[in-house]
Protein backbone atom coordinates (compact mmCIF):
# COMPACT_ATOMS: atom_id res chain seq x y z
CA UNK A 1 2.96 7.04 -4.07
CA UNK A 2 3.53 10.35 -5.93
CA UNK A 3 -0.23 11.97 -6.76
CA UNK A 4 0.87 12.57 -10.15
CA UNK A 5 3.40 10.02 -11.51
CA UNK A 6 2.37 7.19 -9.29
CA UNK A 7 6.07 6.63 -8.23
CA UNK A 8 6.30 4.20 -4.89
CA UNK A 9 8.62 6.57 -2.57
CA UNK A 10 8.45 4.47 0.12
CA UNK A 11 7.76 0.66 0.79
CA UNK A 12 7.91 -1.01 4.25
CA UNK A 13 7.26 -4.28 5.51
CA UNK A 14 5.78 -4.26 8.89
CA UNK A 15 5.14 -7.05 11.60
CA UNK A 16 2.07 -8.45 12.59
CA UNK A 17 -0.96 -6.47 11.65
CA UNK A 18 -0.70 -2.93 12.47
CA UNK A 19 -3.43 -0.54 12.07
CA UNK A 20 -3.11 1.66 9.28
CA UNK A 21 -2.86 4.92 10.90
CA UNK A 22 -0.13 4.02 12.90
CA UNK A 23 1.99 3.11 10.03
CA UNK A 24 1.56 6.75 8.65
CA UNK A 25 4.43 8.00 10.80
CA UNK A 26 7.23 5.05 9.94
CA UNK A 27 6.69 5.78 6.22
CA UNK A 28 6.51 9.41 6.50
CA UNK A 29 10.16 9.24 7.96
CA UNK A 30 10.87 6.51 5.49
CA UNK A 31 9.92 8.79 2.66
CA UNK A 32 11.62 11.92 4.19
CA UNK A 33 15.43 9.35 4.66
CA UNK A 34 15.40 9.00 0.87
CA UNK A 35 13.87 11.61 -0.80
CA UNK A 36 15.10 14.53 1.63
CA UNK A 37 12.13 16.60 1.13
CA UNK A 38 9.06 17.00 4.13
CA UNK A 39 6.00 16.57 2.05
CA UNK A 40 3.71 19.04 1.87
CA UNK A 41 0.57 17.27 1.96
CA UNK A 42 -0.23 13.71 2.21
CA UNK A 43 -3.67 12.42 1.01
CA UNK A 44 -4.90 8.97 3.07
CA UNK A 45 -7.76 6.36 3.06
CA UNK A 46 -10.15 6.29 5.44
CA UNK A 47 -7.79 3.89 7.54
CA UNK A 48 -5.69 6.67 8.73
CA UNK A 49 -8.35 7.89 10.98
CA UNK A 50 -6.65 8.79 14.40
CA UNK A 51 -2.96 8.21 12.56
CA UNK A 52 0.19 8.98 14.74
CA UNK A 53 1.80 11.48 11.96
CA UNK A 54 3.32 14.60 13.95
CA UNK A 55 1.59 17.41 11.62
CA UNK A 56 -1.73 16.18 11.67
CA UNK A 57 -2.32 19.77 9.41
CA UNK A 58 -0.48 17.92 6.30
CA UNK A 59 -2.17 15.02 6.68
CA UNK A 60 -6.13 15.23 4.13
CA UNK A 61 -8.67 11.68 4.53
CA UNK A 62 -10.75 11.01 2.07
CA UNK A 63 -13.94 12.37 2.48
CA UNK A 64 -12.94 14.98 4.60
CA UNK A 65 -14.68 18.29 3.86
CA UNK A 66 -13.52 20.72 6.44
CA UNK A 67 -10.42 22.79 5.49
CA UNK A 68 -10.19 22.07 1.78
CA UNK A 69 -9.29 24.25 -0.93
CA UNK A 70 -10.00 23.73 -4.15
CA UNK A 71 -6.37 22.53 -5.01
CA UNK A 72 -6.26 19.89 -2.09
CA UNK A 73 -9.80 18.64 -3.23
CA UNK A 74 -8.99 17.81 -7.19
CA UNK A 75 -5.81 16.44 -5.54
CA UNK A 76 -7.78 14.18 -2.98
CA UNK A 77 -9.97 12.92 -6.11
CA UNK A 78 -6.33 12.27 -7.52
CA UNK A 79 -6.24 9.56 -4.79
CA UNK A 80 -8.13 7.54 -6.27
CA UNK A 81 -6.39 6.67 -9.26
CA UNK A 82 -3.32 5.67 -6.60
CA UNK A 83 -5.46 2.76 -5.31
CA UNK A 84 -5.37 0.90 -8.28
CA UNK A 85 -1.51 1.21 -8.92
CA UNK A 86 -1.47 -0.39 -5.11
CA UNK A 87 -3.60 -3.34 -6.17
CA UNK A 88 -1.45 -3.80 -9.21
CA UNK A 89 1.37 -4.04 -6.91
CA UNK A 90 0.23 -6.51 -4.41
CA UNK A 91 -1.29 -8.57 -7.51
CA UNK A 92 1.78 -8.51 -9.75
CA UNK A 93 4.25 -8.35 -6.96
CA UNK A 94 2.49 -11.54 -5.39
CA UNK A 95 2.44 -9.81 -2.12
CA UNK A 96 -0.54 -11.40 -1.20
CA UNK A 97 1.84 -14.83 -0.13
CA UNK A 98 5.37 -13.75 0.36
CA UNK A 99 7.57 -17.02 -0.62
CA UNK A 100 10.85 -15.60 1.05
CA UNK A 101 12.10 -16.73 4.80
CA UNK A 102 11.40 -14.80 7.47
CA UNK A 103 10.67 -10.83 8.47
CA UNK A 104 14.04 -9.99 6.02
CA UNK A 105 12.37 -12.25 3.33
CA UNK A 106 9.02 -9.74 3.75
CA UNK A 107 11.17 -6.60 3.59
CA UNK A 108 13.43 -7.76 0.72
CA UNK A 109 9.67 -8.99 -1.28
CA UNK A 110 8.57 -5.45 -0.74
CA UNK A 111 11.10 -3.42 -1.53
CA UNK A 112 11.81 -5.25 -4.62
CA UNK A 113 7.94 -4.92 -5.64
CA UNK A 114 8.25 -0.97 -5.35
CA UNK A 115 11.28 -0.81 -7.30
CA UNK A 116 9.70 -2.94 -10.09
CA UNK A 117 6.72 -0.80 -9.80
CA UNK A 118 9.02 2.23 -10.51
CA UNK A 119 11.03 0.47 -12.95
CA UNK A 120 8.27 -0.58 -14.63
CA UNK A 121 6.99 3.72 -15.20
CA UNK A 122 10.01 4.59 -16.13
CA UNK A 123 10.84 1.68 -19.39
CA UNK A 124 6.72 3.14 -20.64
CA UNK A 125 8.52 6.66 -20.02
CA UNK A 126 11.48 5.94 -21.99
CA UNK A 127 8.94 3.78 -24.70
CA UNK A 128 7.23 6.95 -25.50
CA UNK A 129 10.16 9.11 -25.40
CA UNK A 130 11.90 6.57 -27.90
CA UNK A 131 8.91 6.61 -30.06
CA UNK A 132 8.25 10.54 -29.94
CA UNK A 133 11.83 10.77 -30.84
CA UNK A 134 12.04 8.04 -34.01
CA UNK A 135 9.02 10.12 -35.45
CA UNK A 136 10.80 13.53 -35.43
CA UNK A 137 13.70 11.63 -36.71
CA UNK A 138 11.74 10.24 -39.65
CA UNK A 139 9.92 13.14 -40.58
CA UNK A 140 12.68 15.36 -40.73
CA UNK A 141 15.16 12.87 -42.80
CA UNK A 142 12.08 12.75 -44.98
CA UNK A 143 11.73 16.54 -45.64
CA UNK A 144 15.54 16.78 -46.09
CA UNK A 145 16.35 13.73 -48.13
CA UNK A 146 16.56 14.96 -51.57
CA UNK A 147 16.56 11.37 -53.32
CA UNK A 148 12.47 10.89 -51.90
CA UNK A 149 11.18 14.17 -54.03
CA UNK A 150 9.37 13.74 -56.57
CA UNK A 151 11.32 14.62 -59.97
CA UNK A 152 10.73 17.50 -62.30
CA UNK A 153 9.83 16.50 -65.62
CA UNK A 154 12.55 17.99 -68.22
CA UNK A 155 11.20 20.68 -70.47
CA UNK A 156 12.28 20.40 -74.35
């Protein structure tokens, strides 16, 4: 997840039940194939403890204190509003049971939950753009439309 949009860059479906830190370094590369960019820093859970991600500099857990700036510590508060966008996910996305066949089934069920998850930021995106833009519309056809003013009474 982006810290500030709260865009899904990268969704995998993995077998069994791995431990979370040694996920870190599939997504990482995951995210890195289709966004092109290395991030800069990545801000974990607790779970990543003893991860297997190469530069263990980029990597910040949560309620580390060593190291911190001030920058990276408003953005590891910023975590926290990411863990409810993940619940919303595996609740909406029903990726608590996964009702496709097989380990393709599980892959296919979570990409598609990460691209409704983006889908789903961008239509409220485009709803406020559309509804930022029908105001300006209306208030300037109102200021220019010369039938709506008021009339001047005729002197004698």
């Amino acid at each position: 997840m982006t810290n500030r949009e709260g865009f899904a860059l990268a969704s995998k479906s993995l077998e069994g039940n791995p431990y979370d830190g040694h996920t870190l370094s599939t997504t990482m590369d995951q995210v890195v194939a289709l966004s092109g960019v290395e991030p800069d820093r990545i801000y974990v859970d607790q779970g990543y403890r003893g991860h297997d991600y190469a530069h263990k500099e980029r990597v910040f857990i949560a309620r580390q204190r060593r190291g911190l700036t001030p920058t990276i510590r408003r953005e590891l508060r910023r975590r926290s509003a990411i863990e409810p966008m993940i619940g919303h996910m595996k609740a909406d996305g029903r990726l608590g049971r996964d009702h496709l066949l097989g380990t393709a089934g599980d892959a296919m069920n979570t990409l598609l939950v990460a691209a409704g998850h983006n889908l789903r930021l961008i239509l409220n995106r485009l709803r406020l753009f559309v509804a930022y833009l029908m105001a300006a519309l209306s208030i300037s056809f109102a200021q220019s439309d010369p039938a709506h003013e008021p009339s001047k009474p005729i002197a004698a």
